[in-house]
PDB file of N, CA and C in Angstrom:
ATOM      1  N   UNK A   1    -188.984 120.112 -44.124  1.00  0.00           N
ATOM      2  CA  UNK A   1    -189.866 118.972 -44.034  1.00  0.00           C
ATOM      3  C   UNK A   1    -191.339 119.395 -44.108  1.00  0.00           C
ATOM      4  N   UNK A   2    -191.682 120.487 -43.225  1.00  0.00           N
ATOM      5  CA  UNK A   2    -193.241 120.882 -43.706  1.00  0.00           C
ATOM      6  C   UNK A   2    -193.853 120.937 -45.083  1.00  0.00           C
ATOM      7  N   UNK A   3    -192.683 121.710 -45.670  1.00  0.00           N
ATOM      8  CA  UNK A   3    -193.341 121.833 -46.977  1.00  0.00           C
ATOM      9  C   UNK A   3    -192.900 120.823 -47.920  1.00  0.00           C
ATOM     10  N   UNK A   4    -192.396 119.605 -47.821  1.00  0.00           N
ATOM     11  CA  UNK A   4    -192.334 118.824 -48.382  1.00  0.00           C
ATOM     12  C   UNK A   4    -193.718 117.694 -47.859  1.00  0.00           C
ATOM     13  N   UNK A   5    -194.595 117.780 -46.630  1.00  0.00           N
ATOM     14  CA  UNK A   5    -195.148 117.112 -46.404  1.00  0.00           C
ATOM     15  C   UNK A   5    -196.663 117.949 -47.078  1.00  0.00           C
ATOM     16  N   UNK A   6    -196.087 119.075 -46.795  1.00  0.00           N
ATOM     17  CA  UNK A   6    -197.789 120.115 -47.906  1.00  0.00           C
ATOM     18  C   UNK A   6    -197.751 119.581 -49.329  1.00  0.00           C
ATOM     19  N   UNK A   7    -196.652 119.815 -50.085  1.00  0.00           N
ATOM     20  CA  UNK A   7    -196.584 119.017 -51.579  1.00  0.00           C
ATOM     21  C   UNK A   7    -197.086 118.129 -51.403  1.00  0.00           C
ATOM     22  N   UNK A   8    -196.809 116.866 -50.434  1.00  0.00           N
ATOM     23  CA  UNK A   8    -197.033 115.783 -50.813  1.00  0.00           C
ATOM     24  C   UNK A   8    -198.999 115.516 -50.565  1.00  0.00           C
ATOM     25  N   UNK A   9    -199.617 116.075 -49.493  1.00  0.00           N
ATOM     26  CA  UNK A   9    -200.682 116.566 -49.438  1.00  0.00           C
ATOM     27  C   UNK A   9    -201.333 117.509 -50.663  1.00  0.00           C
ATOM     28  N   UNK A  10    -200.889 118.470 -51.299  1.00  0.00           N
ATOM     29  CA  UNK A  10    -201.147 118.589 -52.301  1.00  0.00           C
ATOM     30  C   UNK A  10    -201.607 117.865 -53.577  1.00  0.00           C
ATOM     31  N   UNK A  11    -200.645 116.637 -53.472  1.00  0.00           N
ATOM     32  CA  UNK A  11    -200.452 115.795 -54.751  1.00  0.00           C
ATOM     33  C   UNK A  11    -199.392 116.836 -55.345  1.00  0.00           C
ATOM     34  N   UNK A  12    -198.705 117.494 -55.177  1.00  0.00           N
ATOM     35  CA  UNK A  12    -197.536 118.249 -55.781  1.00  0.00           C
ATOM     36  C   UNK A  12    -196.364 117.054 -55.353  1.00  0.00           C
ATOM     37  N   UNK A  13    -196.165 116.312 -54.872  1.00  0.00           N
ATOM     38  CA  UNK A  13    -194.827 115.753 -54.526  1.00  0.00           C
ATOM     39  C   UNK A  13    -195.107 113.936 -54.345  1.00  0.00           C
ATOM     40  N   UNK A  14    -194.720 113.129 -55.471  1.00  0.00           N
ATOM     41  CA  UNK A  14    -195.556 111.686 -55.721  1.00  0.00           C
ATOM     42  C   UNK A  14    -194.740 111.254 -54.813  1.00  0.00           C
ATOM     43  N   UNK A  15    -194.858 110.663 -53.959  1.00  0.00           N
ATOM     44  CA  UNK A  15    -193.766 109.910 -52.438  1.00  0.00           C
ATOM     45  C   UNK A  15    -194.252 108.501 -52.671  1.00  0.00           C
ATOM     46  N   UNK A  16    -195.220 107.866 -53.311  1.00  0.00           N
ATOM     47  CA  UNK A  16    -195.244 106.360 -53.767  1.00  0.00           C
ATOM     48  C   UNK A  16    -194.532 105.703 -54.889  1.00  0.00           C
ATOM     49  N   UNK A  17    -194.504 107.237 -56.167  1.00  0.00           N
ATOM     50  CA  UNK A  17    -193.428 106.744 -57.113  1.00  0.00           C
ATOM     51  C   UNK A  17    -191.990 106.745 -56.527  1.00  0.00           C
ATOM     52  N   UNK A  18    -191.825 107.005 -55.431  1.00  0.00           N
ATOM     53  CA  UNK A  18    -190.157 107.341 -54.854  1.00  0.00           C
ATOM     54  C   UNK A  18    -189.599 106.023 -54.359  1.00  0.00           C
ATOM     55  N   UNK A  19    -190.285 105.333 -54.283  1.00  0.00           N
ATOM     56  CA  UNK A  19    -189.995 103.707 -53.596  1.00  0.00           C
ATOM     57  C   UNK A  19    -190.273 102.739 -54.783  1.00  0.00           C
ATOM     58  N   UNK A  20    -188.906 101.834 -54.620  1.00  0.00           N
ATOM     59  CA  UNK A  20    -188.529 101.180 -55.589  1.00  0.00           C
ATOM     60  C   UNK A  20    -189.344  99.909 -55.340  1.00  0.00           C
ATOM     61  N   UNK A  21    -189.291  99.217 -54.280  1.00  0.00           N
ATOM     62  CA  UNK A  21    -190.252  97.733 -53.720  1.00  0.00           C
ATOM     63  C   UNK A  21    -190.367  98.070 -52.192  1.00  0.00           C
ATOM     64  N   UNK A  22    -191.610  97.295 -51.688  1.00  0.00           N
ATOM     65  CA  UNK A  22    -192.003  97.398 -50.670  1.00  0.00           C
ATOM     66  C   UNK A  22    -191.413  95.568 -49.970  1.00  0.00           C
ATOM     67  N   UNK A  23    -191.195  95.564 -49.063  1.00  0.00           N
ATOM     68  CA  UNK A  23    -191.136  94.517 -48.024  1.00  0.00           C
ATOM     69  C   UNK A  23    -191.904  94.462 -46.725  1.00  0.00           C
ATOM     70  N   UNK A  24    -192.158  93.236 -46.536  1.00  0.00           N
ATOM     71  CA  UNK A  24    -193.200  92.760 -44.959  1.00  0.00           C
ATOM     72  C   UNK A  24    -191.790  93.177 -43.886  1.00  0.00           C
ATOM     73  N   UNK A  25    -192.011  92.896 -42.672  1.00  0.00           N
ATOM     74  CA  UNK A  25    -191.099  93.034 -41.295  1.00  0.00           C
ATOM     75  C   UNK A  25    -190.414  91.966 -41.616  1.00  0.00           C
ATOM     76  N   UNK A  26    -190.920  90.478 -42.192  1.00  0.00           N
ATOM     77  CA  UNK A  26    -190.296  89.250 -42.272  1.00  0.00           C
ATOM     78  C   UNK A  26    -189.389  89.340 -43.134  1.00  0.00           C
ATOM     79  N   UNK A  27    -189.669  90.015 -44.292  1.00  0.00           N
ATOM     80  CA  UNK A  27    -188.114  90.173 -45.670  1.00  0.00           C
ATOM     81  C   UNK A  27    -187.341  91.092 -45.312  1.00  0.00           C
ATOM     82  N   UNK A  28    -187.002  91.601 -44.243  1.00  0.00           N
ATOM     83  CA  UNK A  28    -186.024  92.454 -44.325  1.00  0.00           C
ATOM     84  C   UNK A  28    -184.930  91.979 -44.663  1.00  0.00           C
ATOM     85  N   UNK A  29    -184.575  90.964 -44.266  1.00  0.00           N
ATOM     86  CA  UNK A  29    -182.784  90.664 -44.904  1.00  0.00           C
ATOM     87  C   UNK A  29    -182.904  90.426 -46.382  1.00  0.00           C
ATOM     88  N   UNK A  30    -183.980  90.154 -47.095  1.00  0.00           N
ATOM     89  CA  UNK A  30    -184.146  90.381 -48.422  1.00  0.00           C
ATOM     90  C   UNK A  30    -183.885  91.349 -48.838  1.00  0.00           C
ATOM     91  N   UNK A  31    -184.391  92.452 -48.248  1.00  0.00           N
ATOM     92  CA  UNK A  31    -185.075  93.760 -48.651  1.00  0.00           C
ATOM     93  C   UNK A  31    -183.140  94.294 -48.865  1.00  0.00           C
ATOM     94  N   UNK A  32    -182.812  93.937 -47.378  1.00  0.00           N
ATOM     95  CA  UNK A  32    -181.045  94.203 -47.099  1.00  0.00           C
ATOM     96  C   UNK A  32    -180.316  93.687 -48.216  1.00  0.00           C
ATOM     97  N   UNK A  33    -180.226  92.841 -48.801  1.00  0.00           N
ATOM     98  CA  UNK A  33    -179.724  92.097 -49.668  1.00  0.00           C
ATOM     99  C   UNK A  33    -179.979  92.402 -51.162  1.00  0.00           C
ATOM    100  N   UNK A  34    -181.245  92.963 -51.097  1.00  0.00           N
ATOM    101  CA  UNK A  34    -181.309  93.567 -52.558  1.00  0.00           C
ATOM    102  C   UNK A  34    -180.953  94.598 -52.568  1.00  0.00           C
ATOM    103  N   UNK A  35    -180.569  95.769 -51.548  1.00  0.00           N
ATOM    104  CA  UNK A  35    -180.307  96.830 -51.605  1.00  0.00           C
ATOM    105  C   UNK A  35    -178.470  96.657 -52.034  1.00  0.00           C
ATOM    106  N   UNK A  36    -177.849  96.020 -51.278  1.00  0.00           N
ATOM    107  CA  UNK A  36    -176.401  95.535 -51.358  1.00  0.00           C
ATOM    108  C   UNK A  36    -176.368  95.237 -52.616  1.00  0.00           C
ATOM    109  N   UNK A  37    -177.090  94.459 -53.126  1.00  0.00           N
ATOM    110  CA  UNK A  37    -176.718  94.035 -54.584  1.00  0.00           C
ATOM    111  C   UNK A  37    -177.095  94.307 -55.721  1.00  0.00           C
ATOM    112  N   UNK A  38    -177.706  95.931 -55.524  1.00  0.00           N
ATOM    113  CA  UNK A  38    -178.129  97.004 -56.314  1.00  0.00           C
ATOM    114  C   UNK A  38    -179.372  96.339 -56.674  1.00  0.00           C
ATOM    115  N   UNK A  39    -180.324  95.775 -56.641  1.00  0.00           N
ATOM    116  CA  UNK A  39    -181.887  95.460 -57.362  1.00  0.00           C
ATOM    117  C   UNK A  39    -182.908  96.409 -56.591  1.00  0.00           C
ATOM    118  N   UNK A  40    -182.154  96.947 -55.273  1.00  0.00           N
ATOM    119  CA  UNK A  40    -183.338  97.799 -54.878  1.00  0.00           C
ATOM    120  C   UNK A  40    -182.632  99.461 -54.398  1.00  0.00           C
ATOM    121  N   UNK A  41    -182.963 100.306 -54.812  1.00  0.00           N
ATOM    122  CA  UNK A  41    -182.319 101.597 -54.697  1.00  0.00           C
ATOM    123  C   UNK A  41    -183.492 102.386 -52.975  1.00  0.00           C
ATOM    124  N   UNK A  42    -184.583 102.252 -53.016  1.00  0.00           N
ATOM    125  CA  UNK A  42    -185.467 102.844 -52.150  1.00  0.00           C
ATOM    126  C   UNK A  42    -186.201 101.797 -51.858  1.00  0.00           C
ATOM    127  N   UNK A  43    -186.364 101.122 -51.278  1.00  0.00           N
ATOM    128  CA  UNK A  43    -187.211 100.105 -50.465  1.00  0.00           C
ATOM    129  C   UNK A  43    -187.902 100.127 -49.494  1.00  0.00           C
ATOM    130  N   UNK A  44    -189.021 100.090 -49.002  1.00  0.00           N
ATOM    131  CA  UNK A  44    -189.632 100.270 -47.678  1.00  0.00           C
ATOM    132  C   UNK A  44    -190.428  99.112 -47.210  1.00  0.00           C
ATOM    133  N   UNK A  45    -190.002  99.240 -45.610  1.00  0.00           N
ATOM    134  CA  UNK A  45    -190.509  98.287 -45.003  1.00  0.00           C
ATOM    135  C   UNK A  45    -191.658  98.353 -44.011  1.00  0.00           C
ATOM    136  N   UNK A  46    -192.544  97.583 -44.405  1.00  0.00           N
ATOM    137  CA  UNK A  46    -194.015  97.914 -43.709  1.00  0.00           C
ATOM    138  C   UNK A  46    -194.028  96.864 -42.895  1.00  0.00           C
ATOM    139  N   UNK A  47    -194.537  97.572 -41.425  1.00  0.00           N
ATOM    140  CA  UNK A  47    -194.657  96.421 -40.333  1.00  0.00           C
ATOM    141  C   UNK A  47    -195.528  97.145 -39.695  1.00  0.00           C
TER     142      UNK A  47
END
């Protein structure tokens, strides 16, 4: 994990291209639901 967090500090390791859509705290069962029904592979939820 360190040195995956130095890459990413670097700019050696893109961790924003790695996420497919972002969701609020309020879409999570969206967020759940697209993941189940394959439209979202990496999703993150910001609260």
């Amino acid at each position: 994990m360190p040195r995956l967090l130095e890459m990413a500090t670097l700019g050696q390791l893109d961790l924003a291209g790695l996420v497919t859509r972002e969701y609020t705290l309020d879409e999570i069962n969206t967020g759940y639901r697209d993941m189940r029904e394959g439209r979202n592979i990496r999703g993150l939820i910001r609260f």
